[in-house]
Protein backbone atom coordinates (compact mmCIF):
# COMPACT_ATOMS: atom_id res chain seq x y z
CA UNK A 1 -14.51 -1.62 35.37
CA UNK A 2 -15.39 2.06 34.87
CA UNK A 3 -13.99 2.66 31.70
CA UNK A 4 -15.78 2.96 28.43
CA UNK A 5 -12.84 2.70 26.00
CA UNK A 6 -10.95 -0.43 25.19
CA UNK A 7 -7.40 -0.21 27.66
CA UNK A 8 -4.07 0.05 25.90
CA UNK A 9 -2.21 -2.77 23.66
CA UNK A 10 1.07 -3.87 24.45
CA UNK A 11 3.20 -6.13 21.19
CA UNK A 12 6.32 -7.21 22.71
CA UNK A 13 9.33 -8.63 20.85
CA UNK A 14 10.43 -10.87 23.93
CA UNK A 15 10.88 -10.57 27.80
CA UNK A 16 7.40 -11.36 29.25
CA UNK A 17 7.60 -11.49 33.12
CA UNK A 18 11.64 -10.47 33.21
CA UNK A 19 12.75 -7.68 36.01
CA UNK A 20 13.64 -5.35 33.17
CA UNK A 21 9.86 -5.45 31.47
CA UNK A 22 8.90 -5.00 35.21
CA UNK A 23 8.48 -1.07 34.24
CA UNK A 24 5.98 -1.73 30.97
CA UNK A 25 3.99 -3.75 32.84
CA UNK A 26 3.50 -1.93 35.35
CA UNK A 27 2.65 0.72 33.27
CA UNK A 28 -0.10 -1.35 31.94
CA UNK A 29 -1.20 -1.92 34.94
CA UNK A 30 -1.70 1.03 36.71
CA UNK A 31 -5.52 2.80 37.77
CA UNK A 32 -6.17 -0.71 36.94
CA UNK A 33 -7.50 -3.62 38.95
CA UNK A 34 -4.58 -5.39 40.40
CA UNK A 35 -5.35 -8.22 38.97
CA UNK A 36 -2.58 -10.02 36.14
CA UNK A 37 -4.21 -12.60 34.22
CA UNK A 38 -2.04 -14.61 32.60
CA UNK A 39 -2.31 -17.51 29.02
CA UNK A 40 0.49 -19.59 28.30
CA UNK A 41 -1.29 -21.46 25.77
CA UNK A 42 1.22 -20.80 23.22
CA UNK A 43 4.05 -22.60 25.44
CA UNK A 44 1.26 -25.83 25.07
CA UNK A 45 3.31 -27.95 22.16
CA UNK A 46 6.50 -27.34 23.93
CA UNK A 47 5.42 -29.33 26.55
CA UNK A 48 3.89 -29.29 30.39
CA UNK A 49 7.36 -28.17 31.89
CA UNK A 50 7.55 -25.37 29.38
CA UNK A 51 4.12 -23.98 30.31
CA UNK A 52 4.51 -25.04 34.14
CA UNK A 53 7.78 -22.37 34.07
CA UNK A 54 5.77 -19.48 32.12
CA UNK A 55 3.29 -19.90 35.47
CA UNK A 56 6.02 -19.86 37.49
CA UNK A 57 7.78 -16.37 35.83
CA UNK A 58 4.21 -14.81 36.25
CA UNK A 59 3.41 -15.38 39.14
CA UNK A 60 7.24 -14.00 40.15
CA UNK A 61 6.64 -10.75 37.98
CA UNK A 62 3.13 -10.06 39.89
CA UNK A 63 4.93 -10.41 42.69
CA UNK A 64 7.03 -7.92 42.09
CA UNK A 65 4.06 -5.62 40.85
CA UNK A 66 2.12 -6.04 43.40
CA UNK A 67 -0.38 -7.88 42.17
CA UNK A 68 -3.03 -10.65 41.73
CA UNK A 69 -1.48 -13.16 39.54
CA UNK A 70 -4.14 -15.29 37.70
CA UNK A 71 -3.35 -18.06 35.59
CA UNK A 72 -5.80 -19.07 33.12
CA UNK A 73 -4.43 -22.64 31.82
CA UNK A 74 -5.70 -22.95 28.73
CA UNK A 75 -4.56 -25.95 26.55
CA UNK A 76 -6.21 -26.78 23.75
CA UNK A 77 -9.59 -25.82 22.03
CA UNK A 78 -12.18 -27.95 24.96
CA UNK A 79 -10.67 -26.05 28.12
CA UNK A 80 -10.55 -22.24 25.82
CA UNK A 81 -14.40 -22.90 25.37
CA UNK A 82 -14.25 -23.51 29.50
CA UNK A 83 -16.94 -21.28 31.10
CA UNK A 84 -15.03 -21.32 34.39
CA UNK A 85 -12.05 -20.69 32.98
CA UNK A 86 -13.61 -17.75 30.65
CA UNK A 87 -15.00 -16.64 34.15
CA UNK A 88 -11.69 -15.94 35.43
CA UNK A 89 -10.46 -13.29 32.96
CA UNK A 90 -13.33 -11.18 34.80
CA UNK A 91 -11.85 -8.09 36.37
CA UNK A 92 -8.64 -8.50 34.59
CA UNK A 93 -6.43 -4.95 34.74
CA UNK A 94 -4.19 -6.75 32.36
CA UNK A 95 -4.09 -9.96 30.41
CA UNK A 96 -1.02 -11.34 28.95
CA UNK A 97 -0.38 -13.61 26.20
CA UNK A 98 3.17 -14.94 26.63
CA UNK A 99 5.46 -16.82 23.80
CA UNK A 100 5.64 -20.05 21.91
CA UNK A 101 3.52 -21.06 19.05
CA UNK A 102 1.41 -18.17 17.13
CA UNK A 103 -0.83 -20.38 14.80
CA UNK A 104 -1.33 -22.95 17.27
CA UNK A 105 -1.91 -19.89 20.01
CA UNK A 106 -4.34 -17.80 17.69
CA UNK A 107 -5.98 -21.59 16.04
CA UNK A 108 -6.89 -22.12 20.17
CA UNK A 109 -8.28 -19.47 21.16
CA UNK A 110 -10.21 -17.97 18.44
CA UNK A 111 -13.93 -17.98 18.73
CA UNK A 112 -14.10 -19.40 22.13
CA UNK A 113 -15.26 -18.52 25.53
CA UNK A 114 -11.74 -17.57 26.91
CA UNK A 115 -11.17 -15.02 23.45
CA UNK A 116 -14.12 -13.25 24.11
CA UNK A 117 -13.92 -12.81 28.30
CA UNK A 118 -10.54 -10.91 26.60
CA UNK A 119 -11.95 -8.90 24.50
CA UNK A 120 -14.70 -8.03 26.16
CA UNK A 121 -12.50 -7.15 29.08
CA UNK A 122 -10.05 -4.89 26.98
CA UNK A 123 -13.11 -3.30 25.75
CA UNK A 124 -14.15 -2.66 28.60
CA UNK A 125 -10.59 -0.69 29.64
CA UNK A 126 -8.28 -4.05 30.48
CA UNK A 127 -4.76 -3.85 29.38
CA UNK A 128 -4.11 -6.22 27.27
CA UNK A 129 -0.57 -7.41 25.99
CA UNK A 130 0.98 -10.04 23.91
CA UNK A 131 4.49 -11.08 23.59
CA UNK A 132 6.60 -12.73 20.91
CA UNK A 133 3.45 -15.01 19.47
CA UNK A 134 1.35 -13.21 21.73
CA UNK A 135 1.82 -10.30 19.81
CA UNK A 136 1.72 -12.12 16.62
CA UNK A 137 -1.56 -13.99 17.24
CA UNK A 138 -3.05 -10.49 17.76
CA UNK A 139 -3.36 -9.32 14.45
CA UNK A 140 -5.62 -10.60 11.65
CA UNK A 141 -2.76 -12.73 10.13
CA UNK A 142 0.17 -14.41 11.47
CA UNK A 143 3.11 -15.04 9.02
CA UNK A 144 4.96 -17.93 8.82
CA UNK A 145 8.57 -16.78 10.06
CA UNK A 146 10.16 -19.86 8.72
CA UNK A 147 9.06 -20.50 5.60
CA UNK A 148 7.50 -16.78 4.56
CA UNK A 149 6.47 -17.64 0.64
CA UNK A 150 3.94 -19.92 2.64
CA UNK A 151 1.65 -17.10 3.68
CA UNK A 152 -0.12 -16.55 6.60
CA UNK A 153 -2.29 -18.11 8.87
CA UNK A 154 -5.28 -16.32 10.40
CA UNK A 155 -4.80 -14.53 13.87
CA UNK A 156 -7.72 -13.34 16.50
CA UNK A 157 -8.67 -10.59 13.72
CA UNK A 158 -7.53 -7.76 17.08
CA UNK A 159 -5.21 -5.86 14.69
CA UNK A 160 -6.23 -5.73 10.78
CA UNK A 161 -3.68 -3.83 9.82
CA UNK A 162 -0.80 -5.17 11.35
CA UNK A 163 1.52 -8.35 11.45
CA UNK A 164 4.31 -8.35 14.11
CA UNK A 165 7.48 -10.02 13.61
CA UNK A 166 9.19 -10.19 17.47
CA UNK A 167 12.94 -10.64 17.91
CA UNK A 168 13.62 -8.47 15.55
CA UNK A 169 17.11 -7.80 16.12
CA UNK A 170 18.20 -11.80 16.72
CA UNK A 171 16.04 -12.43 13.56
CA UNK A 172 16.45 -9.71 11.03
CA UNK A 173 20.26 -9.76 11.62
CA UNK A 174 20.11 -13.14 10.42
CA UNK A 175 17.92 -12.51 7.17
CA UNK A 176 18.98 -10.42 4.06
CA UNK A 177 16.52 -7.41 3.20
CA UNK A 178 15.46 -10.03 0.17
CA UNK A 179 13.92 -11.96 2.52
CA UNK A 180 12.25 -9.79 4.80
CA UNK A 181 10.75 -8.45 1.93
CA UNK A 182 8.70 -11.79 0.82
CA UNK A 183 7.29 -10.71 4.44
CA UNK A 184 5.81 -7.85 3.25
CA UNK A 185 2.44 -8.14 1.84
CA UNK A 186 1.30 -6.97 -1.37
CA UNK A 187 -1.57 -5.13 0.35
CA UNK A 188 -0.54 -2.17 0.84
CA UNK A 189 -3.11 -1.75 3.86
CA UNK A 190 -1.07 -3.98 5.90
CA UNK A 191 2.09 -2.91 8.04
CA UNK A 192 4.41 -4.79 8.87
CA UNK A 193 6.69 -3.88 12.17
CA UNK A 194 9.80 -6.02 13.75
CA UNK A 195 9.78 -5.50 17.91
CA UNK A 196 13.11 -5.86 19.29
CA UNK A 197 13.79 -8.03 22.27
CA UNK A 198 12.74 -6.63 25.27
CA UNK A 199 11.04 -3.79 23.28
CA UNK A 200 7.19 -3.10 23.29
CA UNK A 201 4.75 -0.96 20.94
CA UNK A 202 2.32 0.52 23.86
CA UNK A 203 -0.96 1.79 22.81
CA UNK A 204 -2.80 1.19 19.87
CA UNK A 205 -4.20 0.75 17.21
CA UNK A 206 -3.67 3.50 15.34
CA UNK A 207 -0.70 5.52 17.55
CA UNK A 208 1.85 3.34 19.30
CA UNK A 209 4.58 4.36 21.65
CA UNK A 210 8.43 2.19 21.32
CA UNK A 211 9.02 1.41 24.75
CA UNK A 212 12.03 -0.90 26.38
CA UNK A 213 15.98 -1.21 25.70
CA UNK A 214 15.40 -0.84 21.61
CA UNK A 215 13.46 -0.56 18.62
CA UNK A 216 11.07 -1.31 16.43
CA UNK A 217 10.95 -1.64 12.46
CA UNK A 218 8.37 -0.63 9.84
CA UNK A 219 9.06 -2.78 6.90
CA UNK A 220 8.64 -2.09 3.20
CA UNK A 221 9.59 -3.26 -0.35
CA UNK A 222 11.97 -0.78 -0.12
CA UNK A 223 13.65 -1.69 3.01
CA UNK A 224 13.18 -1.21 6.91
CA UNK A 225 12.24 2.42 9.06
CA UNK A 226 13.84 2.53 12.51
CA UNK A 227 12.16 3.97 15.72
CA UNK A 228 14.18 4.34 18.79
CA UNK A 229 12.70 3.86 21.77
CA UNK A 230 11.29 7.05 23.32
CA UNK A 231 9.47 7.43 19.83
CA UNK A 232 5.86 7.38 18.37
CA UNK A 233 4.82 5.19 15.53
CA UNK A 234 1.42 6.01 13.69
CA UNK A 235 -0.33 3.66 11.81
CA UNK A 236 -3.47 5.63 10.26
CA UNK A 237 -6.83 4.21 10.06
CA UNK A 238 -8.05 2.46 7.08
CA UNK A 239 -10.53 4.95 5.03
């Protein structure tokens, strides 16, 4: 790949590999390779059925790209330390992390074989998204939607200063500002955004564009920041 600068970063709230995400990634995709590699590790505790229908939805939605679909089946720490499988992230235009599990997503794949052939790939101009825990397991912490007084758990370190909470509309309408709040870290380096459902921040790190039917949320102490899609979000560097 001729490009010298890491590609662009996709963190989607929900709708990996549905028609009407066709148009983000797409987007991702193109002066790429047309080649969509594809982890549903993060299906893996749900069971084989659960990941065997994520394979089948991307390989449907690179179909209707246009496109290579490659499925990387990684599922569990042996087969992400896999040379061969590692191998086939190679020439990647965009590699997706799809939903399920975040800790047991981001506990997989970090510092293996398969976690580097991805970031070496997005460094070397890949697109790279992640959706729901995809997007979670990207940043340097992943918080424990659940139970949040019980902290975080450590992500693949991609994003320091972020932590994504997806389905932000289903779950913040069901959570009082009290408790989104115990989401918020005391640090006040760290940002905390909810992505809408079918919703995606596109770009990265530092300048990120709200793409898809909604929005997405900047959390605080104080309360929660809306912007609509069409809009820019900037999270500036850390000095």
């Amino acid at each position: 790949m001729s490009q010298s600068a890491p590609g662009p970063l996709a963190l989607v709230g929900s709708g990996e590999y549905l028609p009407s995400m066709a148009a983000i990634e797409a987007g991702l995709l193109a002066g790429r390779p047309a080649r969509y590699v594809q982890l549903a590790t993060a299906a893996v505790p749900d069971g084989p059925d659960v990941v065997a229908r994520w394979h089948a939805l991307g390989r449907e939605q690179a179909e209707r790209l246009g496109v290579e679909p490659v499925v990387v089946d990684v599922v569990d720490r042996a087969s992400a330390d896999d040379p061969a499988h590692a191998a086939r992230v190679e020439g990647a235009g965009l590699v997706y992390l799809s939903g399920g599990h975040p800790a047991f997503l981001a506990d997989t794949l970090r510092g293996t074989r398969v976690w580097a052939a991805i970031e070496e790939a997005w460094r070397a101009g890949a697109a790279l998204a992640g959706c729901s825990a995809g997007a979670m397991a990207l940043c340097a912490t992943v918080p424990s939607l659940r139970h949040p007084r019980r902290g975080a758990t450590p992500g693949l370190g991609l994003l320091a200063r972020l932590r994504v909470i997806p389905h932000f509309d289903a779950f913040g309408a069901r959570l009082p500002d009290a408790m989104l709040r115990a989401l918020v870290p005391r640090d006040d380096g760290v940002v905390v955004v909810g992505v809408d459902e079918e919703t995606a921040l596109v770009g990265g790190p530092d300048r990120w564009r709200v793409e898809g039917r909604a929005s997405a949320w900047v959390l605080t102490r104080e309360g929660r920041v809306e912007h609509p899609a069409g809009t820019t979000l900037d999270v500036a560097p850390l000095s």
